[in-house]
Structures are given as C-alpha cells and as structure tokens.
PDB file of N, CA and C in Angstrom:
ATOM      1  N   UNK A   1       0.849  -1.181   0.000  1.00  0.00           N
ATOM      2  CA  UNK A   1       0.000   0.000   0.000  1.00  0.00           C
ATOM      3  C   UNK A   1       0.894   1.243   0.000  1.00  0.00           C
ATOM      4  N   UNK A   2       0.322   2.155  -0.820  1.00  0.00           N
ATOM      5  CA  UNK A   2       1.238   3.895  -1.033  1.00  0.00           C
ATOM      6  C   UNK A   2       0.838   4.735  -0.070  1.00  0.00           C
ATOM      7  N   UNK A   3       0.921   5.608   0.180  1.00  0.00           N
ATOM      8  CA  UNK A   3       0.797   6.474   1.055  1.00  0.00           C
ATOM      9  C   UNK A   3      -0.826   7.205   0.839  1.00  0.00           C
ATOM     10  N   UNK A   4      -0.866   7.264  -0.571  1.00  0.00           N
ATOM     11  CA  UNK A   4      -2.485   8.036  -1.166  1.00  0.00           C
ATOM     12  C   UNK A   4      -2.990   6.840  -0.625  1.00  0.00           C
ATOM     13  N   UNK A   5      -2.933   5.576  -0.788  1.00  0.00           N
ATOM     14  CA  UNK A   5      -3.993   4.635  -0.516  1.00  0.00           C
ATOM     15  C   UNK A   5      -4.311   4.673   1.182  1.00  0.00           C
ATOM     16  N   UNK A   6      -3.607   4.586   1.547  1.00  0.00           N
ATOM     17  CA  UNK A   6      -3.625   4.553   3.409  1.00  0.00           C
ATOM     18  C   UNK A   6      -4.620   6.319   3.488  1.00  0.00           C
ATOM     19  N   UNK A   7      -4.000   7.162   2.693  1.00  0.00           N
ATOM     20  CA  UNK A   7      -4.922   8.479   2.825  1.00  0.00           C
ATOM     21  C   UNK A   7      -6.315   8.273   2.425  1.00  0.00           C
ATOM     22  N   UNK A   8      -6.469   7.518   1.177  1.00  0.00           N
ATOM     23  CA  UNK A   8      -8.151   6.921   1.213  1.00  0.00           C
ATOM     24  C   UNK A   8      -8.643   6.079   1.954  1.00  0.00           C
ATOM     25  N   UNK A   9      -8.264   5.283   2.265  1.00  0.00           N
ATOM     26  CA  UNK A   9      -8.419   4.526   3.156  1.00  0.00           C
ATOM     27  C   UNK A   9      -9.287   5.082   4.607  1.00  0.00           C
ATOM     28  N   UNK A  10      -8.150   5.922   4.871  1.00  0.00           N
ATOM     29  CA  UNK A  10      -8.420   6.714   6.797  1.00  0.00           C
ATOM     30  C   UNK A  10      -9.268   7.983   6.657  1.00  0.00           C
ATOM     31  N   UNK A  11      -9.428   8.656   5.303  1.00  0.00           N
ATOM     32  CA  UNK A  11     -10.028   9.997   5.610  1.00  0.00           C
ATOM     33  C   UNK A  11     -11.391   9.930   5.689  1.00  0.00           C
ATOM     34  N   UNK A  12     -12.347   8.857   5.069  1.00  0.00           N
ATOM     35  CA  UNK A  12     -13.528   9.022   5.665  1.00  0.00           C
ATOM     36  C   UNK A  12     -14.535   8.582   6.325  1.00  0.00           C
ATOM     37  N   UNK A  13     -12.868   8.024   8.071  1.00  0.00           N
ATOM     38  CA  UNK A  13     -13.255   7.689   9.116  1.00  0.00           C
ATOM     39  C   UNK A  13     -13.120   9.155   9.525  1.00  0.00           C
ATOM     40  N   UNK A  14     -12.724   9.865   9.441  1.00  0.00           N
ATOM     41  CA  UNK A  14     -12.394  11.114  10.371  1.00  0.00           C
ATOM     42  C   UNK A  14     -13.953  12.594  10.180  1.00  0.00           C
ATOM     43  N   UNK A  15     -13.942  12.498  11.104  1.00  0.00           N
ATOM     44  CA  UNK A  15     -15.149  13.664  11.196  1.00  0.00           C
ATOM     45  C   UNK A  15     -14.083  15.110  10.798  1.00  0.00           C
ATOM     46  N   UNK A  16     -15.064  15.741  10.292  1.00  0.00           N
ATOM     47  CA  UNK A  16     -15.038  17.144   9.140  1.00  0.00           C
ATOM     48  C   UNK A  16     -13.600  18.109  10.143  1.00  0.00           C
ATOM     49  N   UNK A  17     -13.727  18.241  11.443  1.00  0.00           N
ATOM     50  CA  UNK A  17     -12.861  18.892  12.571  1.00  0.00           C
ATOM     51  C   UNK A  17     -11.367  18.158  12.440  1.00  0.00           C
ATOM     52  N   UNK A  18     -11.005  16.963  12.203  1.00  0.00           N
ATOM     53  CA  UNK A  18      -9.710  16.038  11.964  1.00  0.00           C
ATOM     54  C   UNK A  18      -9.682  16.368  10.451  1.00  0.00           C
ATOM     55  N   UNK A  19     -10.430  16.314   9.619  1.00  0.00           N
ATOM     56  CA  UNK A  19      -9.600  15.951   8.505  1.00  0.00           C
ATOM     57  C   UNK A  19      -8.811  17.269   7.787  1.00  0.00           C
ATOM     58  N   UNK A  20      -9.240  18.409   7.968  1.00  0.00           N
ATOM     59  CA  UNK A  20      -7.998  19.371   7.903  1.00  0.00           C
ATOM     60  C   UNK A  20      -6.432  18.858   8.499  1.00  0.00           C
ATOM     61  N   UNK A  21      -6.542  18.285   9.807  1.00  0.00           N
ATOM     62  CA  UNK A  21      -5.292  18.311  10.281  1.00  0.00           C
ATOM     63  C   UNK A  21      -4.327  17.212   9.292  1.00  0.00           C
ATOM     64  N   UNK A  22      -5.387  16.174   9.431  1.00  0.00           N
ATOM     65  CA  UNK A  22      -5.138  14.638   8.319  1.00  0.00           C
ATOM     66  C   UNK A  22      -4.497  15.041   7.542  1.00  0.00           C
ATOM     67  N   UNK A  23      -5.101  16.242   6.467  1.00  0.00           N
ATOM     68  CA  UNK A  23      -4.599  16.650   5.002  1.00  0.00           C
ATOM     69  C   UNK A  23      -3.311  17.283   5.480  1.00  0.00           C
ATOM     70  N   UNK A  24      -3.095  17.987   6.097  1.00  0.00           N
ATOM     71  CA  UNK A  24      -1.915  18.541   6.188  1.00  0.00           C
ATOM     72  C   UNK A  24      -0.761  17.826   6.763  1.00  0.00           C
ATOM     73  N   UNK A  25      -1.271  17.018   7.459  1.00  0.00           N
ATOM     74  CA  UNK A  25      -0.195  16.079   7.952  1.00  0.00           C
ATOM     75  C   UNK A  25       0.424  14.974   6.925  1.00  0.00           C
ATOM     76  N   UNK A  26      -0.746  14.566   5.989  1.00  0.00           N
ATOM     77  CA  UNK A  26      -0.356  14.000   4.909  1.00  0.00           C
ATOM     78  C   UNK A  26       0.543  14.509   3.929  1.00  0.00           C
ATOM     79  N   UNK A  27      -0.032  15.718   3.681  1.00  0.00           N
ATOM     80  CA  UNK A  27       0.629  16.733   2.569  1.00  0.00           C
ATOM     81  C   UNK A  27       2.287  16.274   3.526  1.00  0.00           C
ATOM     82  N   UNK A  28       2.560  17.181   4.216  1.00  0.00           N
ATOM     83  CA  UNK A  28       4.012  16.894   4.657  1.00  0.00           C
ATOM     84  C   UNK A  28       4.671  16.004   4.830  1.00  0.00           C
ATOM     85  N   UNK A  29       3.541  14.469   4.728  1.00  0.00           N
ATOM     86  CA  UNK A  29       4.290  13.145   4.494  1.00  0.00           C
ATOM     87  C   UNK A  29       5.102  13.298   3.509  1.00  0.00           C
ATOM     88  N   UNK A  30       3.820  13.430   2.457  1.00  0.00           N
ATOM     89  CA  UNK A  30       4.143  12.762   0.785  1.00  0.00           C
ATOM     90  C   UNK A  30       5.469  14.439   0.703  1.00  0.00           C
ATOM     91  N   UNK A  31       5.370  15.478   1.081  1.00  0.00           N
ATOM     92  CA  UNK A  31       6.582  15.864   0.928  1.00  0.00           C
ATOM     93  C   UNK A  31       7.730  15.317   1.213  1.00  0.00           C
ATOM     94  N   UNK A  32       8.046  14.801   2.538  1.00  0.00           N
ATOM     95  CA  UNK A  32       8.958  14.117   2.889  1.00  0.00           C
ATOM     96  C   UNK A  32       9.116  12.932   2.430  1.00  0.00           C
ATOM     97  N   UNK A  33       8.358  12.169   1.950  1.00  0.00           N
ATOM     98  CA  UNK A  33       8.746  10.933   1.264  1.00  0.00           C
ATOM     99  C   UNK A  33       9.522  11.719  -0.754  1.00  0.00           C
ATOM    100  N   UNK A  34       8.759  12.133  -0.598  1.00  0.00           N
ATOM    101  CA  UNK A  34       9.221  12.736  -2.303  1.00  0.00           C
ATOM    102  C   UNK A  34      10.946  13.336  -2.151  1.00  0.00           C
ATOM    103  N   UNK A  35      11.044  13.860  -0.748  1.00  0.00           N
ATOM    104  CA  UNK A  35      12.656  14.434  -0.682  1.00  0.00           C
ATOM    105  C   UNK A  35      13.470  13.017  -0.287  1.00  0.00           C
ATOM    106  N   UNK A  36      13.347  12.766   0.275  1.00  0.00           N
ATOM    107  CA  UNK A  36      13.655  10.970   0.721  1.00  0.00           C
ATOM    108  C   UNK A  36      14.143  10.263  -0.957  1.00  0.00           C
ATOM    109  N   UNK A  37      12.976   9.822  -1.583  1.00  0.00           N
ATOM    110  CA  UNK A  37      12.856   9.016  -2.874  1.00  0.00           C
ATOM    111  C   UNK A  37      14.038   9.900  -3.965  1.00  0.00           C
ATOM    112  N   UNK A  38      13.565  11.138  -3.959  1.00  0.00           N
ATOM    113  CA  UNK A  38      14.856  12.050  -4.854  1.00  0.00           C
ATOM    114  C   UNK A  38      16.481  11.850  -4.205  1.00  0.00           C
ATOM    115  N   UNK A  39      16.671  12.024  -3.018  1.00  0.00           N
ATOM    116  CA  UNK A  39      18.055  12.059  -2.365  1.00  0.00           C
ATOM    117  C   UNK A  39      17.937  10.661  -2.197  1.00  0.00           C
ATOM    118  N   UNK A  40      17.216   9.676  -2.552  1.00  0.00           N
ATOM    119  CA  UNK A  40      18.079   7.894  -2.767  1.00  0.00           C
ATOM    120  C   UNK A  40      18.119   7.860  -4.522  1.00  0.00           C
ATOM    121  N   UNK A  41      17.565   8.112  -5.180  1.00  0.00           N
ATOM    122  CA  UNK A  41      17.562   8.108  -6.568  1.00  0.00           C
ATOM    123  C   UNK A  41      18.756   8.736  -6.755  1.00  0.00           C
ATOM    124  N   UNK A  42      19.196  10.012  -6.048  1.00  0.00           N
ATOM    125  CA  UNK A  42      20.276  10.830  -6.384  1.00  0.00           C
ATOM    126  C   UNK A  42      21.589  10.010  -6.335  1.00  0.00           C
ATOM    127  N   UNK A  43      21.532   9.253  -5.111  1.00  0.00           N
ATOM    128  CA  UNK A  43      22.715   8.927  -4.624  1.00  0.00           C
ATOM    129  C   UNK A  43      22.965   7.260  -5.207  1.00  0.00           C
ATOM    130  N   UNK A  44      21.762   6.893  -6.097  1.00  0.00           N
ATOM    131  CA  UNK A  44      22.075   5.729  -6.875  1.00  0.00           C
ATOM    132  C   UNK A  44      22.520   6.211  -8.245  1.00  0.00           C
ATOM    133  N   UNK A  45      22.181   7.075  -8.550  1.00  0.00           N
ATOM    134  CA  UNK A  45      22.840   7.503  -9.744  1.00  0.00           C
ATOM    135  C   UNK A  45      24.454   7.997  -9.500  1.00  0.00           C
ATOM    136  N   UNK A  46      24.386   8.775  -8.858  1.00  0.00           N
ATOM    137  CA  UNK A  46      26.163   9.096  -8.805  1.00  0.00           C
ATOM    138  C   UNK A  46      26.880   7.750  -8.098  1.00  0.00           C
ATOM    139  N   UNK A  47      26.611   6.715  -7.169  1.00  0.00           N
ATOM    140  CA  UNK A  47      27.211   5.449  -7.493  1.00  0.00           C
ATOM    141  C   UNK A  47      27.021   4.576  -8.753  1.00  0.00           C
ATOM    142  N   UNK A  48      26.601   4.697  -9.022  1.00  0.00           N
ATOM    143  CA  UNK A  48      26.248   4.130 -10.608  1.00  0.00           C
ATOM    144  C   UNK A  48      27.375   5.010 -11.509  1.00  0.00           C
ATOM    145  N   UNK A  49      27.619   6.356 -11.200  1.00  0.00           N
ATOM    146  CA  UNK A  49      28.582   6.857 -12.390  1.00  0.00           C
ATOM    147  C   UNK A  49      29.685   6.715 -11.466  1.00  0.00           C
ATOM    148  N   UNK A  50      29.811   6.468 -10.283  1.00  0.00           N
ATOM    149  CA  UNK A  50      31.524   6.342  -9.777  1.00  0.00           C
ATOM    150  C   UNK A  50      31.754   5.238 -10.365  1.00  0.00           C
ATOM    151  N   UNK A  51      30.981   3.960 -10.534  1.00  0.00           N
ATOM    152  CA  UNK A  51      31.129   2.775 -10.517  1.00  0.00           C
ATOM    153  C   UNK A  51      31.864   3.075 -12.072  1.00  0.00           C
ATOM    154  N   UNK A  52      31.103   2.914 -13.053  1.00  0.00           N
ATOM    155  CA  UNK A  52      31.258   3.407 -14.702  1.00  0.00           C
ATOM    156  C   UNK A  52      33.045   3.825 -14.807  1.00  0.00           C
ATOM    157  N   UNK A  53      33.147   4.981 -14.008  1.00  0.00           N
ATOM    158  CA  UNK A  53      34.373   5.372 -14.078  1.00  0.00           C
ATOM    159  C   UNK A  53      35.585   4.675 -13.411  1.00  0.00           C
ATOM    160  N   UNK A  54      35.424   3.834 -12.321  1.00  0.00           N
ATOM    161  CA  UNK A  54      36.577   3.306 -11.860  1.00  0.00           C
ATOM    162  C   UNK A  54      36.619   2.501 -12.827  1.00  0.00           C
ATOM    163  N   UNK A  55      35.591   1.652 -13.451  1.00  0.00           N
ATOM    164  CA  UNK A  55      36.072   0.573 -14.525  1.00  0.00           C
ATOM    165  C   UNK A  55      36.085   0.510 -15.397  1.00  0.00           C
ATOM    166  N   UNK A  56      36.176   2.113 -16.001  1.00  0.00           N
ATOM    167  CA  UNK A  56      36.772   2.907 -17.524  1.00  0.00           C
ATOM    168  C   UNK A  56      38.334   2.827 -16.885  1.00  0.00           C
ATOM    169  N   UNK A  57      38.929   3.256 -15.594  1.00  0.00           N
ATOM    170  CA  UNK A  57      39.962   3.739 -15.286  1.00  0.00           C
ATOM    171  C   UNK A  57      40.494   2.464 -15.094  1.00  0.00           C
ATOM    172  N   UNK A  58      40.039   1.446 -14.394  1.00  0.00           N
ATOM    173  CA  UNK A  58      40.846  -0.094 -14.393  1.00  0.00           C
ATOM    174  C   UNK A  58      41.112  -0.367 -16.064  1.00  0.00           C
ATOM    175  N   UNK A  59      40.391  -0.242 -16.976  1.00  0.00           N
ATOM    176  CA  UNK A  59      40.159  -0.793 -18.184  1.00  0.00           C
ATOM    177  C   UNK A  59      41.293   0.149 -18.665  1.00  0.00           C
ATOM    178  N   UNK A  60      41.485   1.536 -18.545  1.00  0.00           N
ATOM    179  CA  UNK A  60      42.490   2.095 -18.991  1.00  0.00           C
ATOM    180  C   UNK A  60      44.117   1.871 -18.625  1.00  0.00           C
ATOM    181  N   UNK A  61      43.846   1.567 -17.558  1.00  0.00           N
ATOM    182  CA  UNK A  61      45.388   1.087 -16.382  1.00  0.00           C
ATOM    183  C   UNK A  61      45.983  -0.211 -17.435  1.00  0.00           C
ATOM    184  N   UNK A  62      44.531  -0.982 -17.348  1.00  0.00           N
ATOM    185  CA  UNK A  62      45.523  -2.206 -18.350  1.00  0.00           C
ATOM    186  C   UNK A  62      45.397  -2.270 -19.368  1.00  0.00           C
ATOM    187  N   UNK A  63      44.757  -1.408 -20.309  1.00  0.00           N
ATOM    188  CA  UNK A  63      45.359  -1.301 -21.766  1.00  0.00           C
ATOM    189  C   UNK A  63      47.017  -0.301 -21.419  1.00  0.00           C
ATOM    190  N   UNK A  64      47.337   0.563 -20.743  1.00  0.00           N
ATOM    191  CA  UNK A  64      48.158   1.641 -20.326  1.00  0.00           C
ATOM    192  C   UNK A  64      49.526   0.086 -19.917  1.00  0.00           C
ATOM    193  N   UNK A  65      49.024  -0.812 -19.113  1.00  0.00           N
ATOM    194  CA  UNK A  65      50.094  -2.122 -18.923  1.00  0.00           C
ATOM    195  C   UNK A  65      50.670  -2.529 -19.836  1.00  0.00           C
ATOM    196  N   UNK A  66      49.654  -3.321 -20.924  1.00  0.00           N
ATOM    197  CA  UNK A  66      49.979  -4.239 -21.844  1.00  0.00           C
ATOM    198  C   UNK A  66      50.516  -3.509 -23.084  1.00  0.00           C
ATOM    199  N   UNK A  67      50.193  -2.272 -23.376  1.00  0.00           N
ATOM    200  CA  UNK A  67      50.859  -1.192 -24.064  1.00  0.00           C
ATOM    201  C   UNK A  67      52.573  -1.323 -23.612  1.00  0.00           C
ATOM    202  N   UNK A  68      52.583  -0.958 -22.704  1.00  0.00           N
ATOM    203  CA  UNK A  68      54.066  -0.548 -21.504  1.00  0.00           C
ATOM    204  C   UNK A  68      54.822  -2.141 -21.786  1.00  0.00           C
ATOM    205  N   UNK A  69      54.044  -3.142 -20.918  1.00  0.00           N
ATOM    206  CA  UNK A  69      54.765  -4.239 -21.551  1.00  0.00           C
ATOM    207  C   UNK A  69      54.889  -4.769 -23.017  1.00  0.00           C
ATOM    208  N   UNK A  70      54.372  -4.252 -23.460  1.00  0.00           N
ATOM    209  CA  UNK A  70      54.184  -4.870 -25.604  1.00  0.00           C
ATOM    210  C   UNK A  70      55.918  -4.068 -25.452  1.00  0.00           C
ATOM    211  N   UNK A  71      55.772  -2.413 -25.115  1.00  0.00           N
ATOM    212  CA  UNK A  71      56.915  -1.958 -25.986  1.00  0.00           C
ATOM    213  C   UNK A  71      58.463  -2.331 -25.275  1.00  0.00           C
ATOM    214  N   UNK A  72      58.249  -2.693 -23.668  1.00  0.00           N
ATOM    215  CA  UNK A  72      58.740  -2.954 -23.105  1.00  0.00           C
ATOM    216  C   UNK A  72      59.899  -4.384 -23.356  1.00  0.00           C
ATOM    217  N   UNK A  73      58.707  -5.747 -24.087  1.00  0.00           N
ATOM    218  CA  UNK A  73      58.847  -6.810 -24.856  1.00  0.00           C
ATOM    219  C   UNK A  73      60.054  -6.710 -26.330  1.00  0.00           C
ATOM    220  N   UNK A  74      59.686  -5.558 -26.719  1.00  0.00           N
ATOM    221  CA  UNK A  74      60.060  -5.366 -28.123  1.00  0.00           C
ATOM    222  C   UNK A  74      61.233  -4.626 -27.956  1.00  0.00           C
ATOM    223  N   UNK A  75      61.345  -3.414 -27.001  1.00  0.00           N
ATOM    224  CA  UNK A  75      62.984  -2.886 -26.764  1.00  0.00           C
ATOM    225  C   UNK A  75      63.596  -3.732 -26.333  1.00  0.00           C
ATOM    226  N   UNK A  76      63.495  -5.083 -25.552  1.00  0.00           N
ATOM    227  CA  UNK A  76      64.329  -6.009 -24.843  1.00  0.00           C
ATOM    228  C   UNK A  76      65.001  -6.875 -25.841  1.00  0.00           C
ATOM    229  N   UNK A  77      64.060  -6.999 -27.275  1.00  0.00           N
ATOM    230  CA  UNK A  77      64.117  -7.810 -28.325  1.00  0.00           C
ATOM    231  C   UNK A  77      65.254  -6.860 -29.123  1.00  0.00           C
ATOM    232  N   UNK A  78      64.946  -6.063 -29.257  1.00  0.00           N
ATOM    233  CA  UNK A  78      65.922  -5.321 -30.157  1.00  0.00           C
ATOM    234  C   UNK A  78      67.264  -4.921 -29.400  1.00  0.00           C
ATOM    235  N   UNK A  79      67.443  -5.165 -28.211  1.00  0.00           N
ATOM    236  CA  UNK A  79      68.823  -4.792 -27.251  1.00  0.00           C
ATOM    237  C   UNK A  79      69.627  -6.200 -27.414  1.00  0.00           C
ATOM    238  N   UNK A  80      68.922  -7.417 -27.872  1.00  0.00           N
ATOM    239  CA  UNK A  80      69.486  -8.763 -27.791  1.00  0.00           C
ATOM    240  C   UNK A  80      70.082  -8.884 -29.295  1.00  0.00           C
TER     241      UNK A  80
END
C-alpha cells in the first residue's frame, strides 16, 4: 500500500474537525517521502557513475600495462 492509498483509506473515518489536520499532515508526508525518494535516486545515480568510471579507469590502467609491456617486450628484443 502507497501512502495516497492509506490516505483513502483513513479519511472518511475522520469527522469534518480532523480531517484538515489529516490533510496537512499528509501533505508533509508525501513531501517528505518525495525528498527521501529524490536524495536515494540521487545517490544511486552518482554510485552508478563512480562505478562506470573506476572501470573505464581499471580498463584504462591495463590497456596503459599491456601497451608498456608490448613496448617494453620489443625494446628487450631489439637490445638482444
């Protein structure tokens, strides 16, 4: 169940004097859940792009290796 549903649900147990307070107390739920849901969405996306980049940067390290050792291979060859 969402938060609107639990709000249909309960509002028309409440006599006319509560349900002002209801609405407003709700309203500031679903605000706070909406800042909540944005700042975890946020913070899955920028781990999601750290992630991307360390393993562009591993992927670069060892092409940057096998480069280093290829020429590394081949000056040793030509010193013999």
């Amino acid at each position: 169940m969402n938060i609107e549903e639990y709000e249909r649900e309960l509002l028309p147990l409440l006599n006319s004097a509560l349900r002002e307070r209801f609405n407003t107390a709700f309203a500031e739920m679903k605000q706070e859940y909406n800042t909540v849901s944005s700042t975890v969405k946020s913070m899955v996306n920028i781990s999601s792009l750290l992630h991307e980049r360390f393993a562009e940067a591993k992927r670069g390290r060892g092409i940057v290796q096998a480069a280093s050792q290829e020429v590394q291979s081949e000056h040793s060859f030509v010193k013999k």
